[in-house]
PDB file of N, CA and C in Angstrom:
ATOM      1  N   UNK A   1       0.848  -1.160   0.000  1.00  0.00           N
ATOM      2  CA  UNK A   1       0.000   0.000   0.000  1.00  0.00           C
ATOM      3  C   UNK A   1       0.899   1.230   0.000  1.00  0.00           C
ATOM      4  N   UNK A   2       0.641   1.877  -0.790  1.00  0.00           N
ATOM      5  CA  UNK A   2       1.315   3.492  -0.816  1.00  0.00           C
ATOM      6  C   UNK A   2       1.164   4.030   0.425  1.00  0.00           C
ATOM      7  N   UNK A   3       2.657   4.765   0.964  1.00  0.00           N
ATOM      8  CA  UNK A   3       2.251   5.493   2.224  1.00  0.00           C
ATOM      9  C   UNK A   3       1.183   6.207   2.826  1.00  0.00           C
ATOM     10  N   UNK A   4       1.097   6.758   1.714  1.00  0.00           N
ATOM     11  CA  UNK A   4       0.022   8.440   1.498  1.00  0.00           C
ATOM     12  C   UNK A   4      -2.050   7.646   1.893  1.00  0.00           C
ATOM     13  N   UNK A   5      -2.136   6.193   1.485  1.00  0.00           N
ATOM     14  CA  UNK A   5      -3.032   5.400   1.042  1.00  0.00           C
ATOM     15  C   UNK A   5      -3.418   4.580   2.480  1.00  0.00           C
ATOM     16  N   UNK A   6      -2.184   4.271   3.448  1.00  0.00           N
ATOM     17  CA  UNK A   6      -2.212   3.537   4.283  1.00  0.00           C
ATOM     18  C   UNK A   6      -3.456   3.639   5.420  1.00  0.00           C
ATOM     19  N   UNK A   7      -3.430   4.752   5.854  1.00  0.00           N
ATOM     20  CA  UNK A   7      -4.230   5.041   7.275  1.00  0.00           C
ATOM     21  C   UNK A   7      -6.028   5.372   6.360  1.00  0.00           C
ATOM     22  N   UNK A   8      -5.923   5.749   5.076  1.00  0.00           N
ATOM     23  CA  UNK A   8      -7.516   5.632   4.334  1.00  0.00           C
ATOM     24  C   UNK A   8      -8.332   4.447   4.593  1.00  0.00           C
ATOM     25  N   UNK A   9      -7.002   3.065   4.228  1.00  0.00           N
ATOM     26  CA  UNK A   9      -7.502   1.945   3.661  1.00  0.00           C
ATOM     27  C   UNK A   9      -7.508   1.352   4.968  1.00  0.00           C
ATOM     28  N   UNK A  10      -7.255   1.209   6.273  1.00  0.00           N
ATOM     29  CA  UNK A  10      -7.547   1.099   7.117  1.00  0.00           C
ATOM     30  C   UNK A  10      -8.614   0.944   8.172  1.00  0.00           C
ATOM     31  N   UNK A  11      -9.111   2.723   7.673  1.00  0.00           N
ATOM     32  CA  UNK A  11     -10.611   2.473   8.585  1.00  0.00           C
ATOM     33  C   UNK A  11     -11.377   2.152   7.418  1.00  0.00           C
ATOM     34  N   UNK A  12     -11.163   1.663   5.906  1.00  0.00           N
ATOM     35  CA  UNK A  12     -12.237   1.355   5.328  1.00  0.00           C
ATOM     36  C   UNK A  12     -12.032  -0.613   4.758  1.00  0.00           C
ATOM     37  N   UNK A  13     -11.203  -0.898   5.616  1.00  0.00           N
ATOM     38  CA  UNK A  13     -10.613  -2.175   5.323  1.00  0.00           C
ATOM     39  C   UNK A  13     -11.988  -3.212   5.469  1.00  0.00           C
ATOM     40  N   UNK A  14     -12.822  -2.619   6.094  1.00  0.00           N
ATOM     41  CA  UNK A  14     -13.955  -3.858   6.971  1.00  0.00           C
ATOM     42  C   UNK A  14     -14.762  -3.703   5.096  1.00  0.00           C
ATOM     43  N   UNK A  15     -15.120  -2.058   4.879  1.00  0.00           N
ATOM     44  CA  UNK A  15     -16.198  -2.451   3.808  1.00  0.00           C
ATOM     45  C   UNK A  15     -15.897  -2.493   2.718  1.00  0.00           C
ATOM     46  N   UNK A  16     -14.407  -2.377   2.745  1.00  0.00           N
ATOM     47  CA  UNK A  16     -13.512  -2.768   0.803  1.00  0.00           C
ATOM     48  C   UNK A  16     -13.957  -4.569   1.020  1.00  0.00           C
ATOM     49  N   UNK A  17     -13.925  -5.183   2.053  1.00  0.00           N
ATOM     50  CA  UNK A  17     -13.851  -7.294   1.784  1.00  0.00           C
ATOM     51  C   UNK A  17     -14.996  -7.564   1.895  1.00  0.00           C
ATOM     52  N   UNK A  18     -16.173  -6.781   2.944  1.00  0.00           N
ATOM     53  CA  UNK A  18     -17.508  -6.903   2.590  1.00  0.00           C
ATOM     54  C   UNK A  18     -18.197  -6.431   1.034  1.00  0.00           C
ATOM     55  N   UNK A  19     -17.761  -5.485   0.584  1.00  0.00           N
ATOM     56  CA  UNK A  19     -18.162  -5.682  -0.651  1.00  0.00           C
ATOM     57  C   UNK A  19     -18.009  -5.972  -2.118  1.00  0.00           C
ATOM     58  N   UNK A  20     -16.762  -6.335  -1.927  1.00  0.00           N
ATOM     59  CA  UNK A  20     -15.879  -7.446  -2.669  1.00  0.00           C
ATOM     60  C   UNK A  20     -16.736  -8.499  -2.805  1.00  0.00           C
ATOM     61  N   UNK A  21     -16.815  -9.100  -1.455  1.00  0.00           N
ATOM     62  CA  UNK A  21     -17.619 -10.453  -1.191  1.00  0.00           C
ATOM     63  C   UNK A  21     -19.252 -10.366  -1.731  1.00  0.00           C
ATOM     64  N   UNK A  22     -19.637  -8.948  -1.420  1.00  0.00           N
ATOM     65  CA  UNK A  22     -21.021  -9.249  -2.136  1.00  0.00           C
ATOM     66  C   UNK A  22     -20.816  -8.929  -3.467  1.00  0.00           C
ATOM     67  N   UNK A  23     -19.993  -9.151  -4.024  1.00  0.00           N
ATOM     68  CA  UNK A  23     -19.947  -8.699  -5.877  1.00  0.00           C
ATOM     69  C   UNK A  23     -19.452 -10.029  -6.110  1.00  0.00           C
ATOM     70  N   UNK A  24     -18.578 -11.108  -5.704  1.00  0.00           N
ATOM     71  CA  UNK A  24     -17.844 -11.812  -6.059  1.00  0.00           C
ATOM     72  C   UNK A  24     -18.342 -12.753  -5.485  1.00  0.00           C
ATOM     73  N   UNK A  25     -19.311 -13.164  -4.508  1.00  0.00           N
ATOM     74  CA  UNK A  25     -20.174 -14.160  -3.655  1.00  0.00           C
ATOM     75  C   UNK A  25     -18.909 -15.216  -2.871  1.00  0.00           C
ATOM     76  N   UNK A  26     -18.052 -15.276  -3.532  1.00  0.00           N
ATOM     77  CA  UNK A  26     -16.762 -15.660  -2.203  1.00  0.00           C
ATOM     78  C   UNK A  26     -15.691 -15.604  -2.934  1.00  0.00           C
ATOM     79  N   UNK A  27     -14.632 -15.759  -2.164  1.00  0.00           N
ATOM     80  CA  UNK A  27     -13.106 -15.263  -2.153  1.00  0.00           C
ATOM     81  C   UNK A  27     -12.145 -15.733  -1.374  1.00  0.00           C
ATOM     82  N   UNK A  28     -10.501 -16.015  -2.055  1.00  0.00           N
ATOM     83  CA  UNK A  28      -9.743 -16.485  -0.807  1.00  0.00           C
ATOM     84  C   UNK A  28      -9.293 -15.094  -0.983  1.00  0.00           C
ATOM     85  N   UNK A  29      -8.217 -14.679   0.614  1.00  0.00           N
ATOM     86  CA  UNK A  29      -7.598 -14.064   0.358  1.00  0.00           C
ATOM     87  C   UNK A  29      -6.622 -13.122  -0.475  1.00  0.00           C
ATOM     88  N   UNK A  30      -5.829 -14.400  -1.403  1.00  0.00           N
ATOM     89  CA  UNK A  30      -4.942 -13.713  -2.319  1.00  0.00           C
ATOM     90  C   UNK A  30      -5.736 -12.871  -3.201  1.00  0.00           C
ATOM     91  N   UNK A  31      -6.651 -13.590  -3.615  1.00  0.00           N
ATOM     92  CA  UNK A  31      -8.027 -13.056  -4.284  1.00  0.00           C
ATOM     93  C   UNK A  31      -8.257 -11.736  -3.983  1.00  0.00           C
ATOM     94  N   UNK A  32      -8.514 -11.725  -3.410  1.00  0.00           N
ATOM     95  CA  UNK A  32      -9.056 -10.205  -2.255  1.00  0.00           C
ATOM     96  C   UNK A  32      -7.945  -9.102  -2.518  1.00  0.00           C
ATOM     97  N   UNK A  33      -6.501  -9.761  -2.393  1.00  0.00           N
ATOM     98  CA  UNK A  33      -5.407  -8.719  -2.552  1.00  0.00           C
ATOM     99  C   UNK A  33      -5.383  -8.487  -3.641  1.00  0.00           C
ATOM    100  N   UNK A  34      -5.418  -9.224  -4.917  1.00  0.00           N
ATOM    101  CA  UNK A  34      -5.696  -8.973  -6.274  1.00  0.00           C
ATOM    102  C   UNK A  34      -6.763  -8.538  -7.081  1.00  0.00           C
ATOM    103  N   UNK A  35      -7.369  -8.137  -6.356  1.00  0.00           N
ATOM    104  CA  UNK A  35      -8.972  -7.854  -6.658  1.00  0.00           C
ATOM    105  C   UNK A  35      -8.749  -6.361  -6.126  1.00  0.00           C
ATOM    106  N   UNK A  36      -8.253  -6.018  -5.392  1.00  0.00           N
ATOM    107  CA  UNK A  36      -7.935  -4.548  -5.179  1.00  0.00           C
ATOM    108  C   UNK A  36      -7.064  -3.766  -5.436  1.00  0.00           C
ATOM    109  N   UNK A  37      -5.692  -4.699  -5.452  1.00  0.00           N
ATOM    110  CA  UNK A  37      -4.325  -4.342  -6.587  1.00  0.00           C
ATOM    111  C   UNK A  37      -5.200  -3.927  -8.365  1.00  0.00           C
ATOM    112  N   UNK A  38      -5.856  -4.194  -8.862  1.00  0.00           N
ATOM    113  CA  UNK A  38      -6.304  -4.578 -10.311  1.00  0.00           C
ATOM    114  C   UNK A  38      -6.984  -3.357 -10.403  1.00  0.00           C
ATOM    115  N   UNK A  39      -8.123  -3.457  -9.221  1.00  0.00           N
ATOM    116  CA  UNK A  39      -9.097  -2.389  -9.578  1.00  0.00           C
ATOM    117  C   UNK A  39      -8.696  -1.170  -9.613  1.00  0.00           C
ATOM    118  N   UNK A  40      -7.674  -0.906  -8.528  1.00  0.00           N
ATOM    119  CA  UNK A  40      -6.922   0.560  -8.317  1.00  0.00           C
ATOM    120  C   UNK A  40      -5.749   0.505  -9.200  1.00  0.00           C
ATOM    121  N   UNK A  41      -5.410  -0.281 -10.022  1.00  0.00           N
ATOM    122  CA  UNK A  41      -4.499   0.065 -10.860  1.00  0.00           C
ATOM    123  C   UNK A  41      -3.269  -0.171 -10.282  1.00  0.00           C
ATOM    124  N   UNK A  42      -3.120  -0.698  -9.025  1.00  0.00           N
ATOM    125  CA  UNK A  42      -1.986  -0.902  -8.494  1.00  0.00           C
ATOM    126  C   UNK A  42      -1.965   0.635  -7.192  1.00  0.00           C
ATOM    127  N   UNK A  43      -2.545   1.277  -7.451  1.00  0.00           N
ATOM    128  CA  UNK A  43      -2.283   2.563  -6.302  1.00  0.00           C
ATOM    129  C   UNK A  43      -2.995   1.644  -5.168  1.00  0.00           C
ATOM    130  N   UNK A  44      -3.823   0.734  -4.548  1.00  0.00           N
ATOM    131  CA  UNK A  44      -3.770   0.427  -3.401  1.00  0.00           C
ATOM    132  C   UNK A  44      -3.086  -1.400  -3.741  1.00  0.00           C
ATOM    133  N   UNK A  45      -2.730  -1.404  -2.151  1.00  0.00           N
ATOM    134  CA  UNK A  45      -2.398  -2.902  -2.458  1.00  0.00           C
ATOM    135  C   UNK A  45      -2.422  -3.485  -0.734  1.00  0.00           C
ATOM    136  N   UNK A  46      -3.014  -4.522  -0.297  1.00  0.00           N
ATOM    137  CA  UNK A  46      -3.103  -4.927   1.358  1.00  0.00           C
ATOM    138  C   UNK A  46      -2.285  -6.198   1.357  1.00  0.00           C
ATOM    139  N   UNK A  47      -2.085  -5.839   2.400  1.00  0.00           N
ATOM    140  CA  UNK A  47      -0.885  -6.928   2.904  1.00  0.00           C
ATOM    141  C   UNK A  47      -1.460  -8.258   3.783  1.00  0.00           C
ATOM    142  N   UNK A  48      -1.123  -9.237   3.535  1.00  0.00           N
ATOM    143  CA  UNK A  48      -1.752 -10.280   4.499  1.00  0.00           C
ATOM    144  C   UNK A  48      -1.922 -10.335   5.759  1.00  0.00           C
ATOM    145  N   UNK A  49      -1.009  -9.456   6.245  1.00  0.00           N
ATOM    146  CA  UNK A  49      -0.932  -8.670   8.067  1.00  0.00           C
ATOM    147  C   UNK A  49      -2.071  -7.627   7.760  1.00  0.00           C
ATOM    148  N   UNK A  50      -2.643  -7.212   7.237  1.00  0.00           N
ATOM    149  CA  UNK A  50      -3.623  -6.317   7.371  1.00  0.00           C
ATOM    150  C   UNK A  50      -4.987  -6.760   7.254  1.00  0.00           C
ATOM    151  N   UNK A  51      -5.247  -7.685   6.051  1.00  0.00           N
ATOM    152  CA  UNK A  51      -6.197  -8.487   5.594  1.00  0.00           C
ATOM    153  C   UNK A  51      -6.681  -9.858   6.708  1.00  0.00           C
ATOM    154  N   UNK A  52      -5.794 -10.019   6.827  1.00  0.00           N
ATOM    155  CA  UNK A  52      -6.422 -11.611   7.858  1.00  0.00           C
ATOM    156  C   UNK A  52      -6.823 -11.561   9.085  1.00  0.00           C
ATOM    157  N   UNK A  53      -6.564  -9.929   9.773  1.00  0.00           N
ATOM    158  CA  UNK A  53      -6.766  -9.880  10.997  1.00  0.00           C
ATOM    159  C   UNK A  53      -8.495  -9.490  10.847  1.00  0.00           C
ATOM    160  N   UNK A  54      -8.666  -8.962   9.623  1.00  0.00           N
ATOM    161  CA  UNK A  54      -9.739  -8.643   9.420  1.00  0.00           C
ATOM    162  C   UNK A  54     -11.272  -9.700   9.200  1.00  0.00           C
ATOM    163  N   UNK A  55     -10.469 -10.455   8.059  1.00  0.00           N
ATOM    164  CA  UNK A  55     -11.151 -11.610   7.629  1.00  0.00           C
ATOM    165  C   UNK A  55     -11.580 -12.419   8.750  1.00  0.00           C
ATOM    166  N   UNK A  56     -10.923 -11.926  10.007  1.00  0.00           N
ATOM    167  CA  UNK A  56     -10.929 -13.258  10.910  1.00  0.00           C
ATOM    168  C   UNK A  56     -11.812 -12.252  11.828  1.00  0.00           C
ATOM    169  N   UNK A  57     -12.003 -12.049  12.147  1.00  0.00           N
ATOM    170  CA  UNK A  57     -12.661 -10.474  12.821  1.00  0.00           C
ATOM    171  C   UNK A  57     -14.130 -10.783  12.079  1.00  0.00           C
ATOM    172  N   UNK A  58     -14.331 -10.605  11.111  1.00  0.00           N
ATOM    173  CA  UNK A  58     -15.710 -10.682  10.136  1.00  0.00           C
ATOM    174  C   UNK A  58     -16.600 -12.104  10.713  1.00  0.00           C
ATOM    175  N   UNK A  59     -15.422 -13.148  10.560  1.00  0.00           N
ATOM    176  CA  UNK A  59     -16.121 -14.406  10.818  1.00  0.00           C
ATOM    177  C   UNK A  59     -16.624 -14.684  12.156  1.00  0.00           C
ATOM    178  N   UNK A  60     -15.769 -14.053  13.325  1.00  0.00           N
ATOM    179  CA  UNK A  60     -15.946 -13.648  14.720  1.00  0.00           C
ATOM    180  C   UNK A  60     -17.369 -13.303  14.943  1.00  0.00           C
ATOM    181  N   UNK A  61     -17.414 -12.252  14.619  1.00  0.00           N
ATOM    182  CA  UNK A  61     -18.822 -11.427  14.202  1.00  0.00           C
ATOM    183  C   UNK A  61     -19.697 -11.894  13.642  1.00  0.00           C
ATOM    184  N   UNK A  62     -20.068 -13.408  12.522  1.00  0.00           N
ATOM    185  CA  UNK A  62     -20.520 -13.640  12.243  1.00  0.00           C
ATOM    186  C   UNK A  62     -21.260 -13.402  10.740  1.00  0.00           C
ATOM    187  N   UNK A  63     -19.922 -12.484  10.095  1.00  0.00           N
ATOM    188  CA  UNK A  63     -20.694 -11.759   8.963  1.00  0.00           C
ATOM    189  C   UNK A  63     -20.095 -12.821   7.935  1.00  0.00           C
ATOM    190  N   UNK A  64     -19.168 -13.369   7.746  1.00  0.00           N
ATOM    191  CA  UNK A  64     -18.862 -14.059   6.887  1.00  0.00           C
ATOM    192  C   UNK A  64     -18.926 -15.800   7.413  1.00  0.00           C
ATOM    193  N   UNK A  65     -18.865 -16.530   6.505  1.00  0.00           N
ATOM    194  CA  UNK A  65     -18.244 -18.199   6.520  1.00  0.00           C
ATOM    195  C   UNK A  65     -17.631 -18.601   5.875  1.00  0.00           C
ATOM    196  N   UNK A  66     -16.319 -19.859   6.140  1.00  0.00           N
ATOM    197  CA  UNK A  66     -15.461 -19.892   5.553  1.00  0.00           C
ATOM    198  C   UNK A  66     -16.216 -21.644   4.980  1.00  0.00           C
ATOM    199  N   UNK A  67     -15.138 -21.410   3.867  1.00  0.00           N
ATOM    200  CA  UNK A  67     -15.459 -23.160   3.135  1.00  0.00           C
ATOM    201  C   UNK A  67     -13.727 -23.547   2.889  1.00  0.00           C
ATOM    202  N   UNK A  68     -13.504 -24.350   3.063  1.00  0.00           N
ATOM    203  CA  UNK A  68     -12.389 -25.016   2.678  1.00  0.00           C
ATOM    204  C   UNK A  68     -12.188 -26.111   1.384  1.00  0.00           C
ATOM    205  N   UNK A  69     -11.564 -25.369   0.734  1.00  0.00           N
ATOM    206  CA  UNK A  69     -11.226 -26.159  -0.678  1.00  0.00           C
ATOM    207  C   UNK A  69      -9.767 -26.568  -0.995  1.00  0.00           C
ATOM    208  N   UNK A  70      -9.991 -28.449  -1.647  1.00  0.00           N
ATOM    209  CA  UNK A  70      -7.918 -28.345  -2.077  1.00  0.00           C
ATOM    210  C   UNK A  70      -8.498 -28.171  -3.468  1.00  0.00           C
ATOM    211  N   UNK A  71      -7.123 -27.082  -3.600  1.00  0.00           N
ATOM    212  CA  UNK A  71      -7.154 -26.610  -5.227  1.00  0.00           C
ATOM    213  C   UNK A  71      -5.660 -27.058  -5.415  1.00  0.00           C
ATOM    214  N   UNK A  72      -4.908 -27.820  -6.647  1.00  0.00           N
ATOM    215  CA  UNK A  72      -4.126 -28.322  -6.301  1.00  0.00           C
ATOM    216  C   UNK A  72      -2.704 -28.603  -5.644  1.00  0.00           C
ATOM    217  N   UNK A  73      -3.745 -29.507  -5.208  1.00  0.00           N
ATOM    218  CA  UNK A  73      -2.833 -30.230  -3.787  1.00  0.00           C
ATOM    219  C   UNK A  73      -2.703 -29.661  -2.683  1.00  0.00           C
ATOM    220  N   UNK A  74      -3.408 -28.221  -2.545  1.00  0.00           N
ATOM    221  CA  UNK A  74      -3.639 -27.456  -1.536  1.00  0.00           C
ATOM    222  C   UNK A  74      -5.114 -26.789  -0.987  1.00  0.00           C
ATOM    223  N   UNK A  75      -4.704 -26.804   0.297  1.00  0.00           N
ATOM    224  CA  UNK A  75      -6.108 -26.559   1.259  1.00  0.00           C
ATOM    225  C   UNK A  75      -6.719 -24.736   0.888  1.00  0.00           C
ATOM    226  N   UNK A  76      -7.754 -24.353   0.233  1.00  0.00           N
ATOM    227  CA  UNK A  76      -7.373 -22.690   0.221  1.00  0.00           C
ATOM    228  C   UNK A  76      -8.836 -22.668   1.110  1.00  0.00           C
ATOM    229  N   UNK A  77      -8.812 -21.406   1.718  1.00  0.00           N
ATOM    230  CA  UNK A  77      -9.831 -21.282   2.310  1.00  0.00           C
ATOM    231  C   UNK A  77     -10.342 -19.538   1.925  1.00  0.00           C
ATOM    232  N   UNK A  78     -12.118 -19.884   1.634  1.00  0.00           N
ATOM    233  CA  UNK A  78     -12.928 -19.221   0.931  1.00  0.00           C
ATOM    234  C   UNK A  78     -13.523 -18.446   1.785  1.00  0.00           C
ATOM    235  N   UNK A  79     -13.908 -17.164   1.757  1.00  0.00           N
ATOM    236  CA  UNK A  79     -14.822 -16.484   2.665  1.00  0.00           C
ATOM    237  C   UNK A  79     -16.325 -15.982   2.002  1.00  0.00           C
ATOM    238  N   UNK A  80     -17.161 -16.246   2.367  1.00  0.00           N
ATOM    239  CA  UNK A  80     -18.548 -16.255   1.933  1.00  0.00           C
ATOM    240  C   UNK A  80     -19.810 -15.260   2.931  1.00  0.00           C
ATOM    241  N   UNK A  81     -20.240 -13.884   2.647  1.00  0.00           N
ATOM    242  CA  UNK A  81     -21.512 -13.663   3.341  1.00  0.00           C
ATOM    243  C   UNK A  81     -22.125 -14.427   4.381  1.00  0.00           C
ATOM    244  N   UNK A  82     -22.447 -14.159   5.219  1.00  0.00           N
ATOM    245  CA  UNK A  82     -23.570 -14.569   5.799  1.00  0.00           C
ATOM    246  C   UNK A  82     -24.997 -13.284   5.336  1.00  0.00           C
ATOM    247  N   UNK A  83     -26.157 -13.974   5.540  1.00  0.00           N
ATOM    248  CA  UNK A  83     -26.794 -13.010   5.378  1.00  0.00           C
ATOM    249  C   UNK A  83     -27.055 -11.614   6.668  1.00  0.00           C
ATOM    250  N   UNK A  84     -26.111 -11.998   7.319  1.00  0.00           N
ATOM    251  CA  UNK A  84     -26.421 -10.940   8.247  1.00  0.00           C
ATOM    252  C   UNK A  84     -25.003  -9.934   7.547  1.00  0.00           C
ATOM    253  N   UNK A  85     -24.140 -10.695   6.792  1.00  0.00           N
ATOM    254  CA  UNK A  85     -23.010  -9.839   6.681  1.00  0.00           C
ATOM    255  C   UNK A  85     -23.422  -9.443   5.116  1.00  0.00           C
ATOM    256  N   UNK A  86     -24.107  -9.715   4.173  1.00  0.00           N
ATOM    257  CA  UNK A  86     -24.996  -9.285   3.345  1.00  0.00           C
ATOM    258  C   UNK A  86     -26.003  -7.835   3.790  1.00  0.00           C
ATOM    259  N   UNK A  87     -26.331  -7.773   4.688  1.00  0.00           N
ATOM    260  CA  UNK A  87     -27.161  -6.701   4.911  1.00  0.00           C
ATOM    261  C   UNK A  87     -26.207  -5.403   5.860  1.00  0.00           C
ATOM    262  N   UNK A  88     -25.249  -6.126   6.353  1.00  0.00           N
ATOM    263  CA  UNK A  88     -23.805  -5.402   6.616  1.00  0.00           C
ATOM    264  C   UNK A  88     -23.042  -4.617   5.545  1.00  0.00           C
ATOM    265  N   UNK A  89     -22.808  -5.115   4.178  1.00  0.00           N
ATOM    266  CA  UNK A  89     -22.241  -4.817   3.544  1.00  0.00           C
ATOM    267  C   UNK A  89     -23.103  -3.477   2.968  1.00  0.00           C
ATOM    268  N   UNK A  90     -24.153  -3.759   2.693  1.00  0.00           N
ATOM    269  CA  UNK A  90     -25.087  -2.567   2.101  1.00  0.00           C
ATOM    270  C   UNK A  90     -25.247  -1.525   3.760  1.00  0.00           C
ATOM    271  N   UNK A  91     -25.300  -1.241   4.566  1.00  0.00           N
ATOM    272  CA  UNK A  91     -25.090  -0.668   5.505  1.00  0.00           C
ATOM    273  C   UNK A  91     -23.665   0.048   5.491  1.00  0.00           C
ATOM    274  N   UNK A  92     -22.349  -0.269   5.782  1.00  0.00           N
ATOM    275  CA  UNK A  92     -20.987   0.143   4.933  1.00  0.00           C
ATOM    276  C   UNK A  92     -21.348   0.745   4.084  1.00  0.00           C
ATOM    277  N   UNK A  93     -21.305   0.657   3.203  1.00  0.00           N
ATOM    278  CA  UNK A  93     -21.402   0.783   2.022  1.00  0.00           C
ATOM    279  C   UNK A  93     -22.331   2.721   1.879  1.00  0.00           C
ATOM    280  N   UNK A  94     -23.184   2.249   2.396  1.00  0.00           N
ATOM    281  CA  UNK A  94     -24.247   3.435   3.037  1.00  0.00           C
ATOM    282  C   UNK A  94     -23.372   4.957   3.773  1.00  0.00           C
ATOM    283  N   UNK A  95     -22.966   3.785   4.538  1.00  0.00           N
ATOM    284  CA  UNK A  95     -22.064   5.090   5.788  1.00  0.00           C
ATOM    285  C   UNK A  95     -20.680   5.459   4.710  1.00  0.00           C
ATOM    286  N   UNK A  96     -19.975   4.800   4.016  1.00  0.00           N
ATOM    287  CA  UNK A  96     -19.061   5.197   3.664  1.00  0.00           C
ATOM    288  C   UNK A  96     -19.494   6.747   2.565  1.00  0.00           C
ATOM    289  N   UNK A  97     -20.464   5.733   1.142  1.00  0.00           N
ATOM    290  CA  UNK A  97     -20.790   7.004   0.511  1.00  0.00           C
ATOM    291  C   UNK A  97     -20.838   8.094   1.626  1.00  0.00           C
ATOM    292  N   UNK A  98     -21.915   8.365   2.629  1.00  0.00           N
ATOM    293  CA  UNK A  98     -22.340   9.677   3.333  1.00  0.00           C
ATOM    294  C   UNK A  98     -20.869   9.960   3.998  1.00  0.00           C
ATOM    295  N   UNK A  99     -20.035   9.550   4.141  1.00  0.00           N
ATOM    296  CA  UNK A  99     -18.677   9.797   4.664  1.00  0.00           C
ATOM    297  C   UNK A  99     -17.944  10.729   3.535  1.00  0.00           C
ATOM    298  N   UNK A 100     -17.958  10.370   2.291  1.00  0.00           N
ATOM    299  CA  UNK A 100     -17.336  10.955   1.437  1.00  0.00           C
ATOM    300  C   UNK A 100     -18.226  12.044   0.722  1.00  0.00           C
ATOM    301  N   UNK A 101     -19.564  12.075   0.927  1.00  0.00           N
ATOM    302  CA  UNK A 101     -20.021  13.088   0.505  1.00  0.00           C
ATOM    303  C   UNK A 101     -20.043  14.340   1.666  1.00  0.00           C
ATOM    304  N   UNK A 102     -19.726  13.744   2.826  1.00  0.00           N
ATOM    305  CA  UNK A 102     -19.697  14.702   4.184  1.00  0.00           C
ATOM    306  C   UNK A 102     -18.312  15.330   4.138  1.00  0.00           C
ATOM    307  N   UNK A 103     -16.859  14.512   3.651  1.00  0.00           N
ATOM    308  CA  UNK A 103     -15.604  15.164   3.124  1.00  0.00           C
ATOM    309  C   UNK A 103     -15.676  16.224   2.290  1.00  0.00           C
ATOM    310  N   UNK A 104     -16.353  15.714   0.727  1.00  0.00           N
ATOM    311  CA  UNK A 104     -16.314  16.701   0.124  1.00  0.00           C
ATOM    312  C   UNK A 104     -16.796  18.159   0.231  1.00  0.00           C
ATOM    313  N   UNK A 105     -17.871  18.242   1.596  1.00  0.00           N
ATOM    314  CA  UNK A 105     -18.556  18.925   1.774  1.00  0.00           C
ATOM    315  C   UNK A 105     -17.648  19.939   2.968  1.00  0.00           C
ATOM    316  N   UNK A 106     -16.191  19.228   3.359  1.00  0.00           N
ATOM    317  CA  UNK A 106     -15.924  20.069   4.323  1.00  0.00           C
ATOM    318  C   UNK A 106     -14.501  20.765   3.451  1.00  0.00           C
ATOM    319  N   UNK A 107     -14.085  19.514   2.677  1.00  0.00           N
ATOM    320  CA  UNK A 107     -12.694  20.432   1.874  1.00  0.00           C
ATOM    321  C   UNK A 107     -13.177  20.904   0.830  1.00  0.00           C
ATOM    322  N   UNK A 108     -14.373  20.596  -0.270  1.00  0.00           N
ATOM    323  CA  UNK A 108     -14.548  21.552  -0.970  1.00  0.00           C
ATOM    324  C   UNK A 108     -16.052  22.432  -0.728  1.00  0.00           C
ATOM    325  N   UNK A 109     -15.841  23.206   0.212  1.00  0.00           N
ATOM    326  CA  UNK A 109     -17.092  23.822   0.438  1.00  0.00           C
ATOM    327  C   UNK A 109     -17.409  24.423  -0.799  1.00  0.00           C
ATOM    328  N   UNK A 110     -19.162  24.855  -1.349  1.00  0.00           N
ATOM    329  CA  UNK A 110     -19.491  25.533  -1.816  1.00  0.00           C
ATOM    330  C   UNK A 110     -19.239  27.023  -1.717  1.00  0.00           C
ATOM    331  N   UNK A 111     -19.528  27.492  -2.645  1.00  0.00           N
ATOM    332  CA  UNK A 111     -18.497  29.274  -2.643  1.00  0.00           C
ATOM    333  C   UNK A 111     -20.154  30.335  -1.752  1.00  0.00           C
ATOM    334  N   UNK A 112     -19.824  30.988  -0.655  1.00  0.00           N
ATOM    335  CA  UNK A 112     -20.871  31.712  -0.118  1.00  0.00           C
ATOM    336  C   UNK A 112     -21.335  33.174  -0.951  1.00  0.00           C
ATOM    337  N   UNK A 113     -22.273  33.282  -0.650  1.00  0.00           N
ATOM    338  CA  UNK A 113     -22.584  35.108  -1.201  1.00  0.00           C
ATOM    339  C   UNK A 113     -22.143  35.678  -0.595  1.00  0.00           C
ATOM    340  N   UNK A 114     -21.655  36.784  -1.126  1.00  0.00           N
ATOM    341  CA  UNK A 114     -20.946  38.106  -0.193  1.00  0.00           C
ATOM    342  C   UNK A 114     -22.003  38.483   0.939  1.00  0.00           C
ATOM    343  N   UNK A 115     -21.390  39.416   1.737  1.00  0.00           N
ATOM    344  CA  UNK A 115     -22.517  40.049   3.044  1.00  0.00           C
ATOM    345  C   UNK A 115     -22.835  41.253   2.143  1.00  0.00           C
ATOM    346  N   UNK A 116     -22.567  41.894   1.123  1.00  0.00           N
ATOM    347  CA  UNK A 116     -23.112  43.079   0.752  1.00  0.00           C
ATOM    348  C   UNK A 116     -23.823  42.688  -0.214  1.00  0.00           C
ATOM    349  N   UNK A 117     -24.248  41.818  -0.602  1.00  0.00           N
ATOM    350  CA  UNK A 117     -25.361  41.735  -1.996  1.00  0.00           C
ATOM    351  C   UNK A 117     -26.811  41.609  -1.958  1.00  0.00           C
TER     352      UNK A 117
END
């Protein structure tokens, strides 16, 4: 992850894999890192120390389930919605837009009328 990128992708780490997961209906990890490397063109990129504490956090909570698959010759493990983490994701998703429309609203304010007009 780019320096400048780090502390963004952070507090939005929970609803970048929740809604990954509801576009992609499940995912392993590497997946997840490449799925966000791709989309951003390479300007973001998460690290497996950042990602798994998360993934594992989700399942805690109950928003996701995991499935275990050997793909060959190896065990990968899948993360899948729950429907409570389905109605999570659209919630995120919710707060984030109003987050960024509440930013734009504080660094690019609209221009005021003068006091003499």
């Amino acid at each position: 992850m780019k320096s400048g990128n780090q502390e963004f992708i952070r507090g939005t780490l929970k609803t970048i894999v929740l809604q990954l997961l509801a576009q992609q209906g499940r995912m392993y990890g590497y997946e997840i890192t490449q799925a966000v490397e791709e989309r951003t063109a390479g300007e973001l990129t998460l690290t497996f120390g950042a990602l798994y504490p998360v993934l594992h956090k989700l399942v805690e909570e109950g928003l996701l389930i995991t499935h275990t698959q050997e793909v060959d010759g190896r065990l990968r493990k899948y993360y899948q919605l729950t429907p409570v983490g389905s109605e999570t994701a659209i919630e995120k998703l919710g707060e984030f837009d109003r987050f960024v429309q509440l930013m734009r609203l504080i660094l690019n304010p609209a221009p005021t009328a003068s006091l003499g007009q």
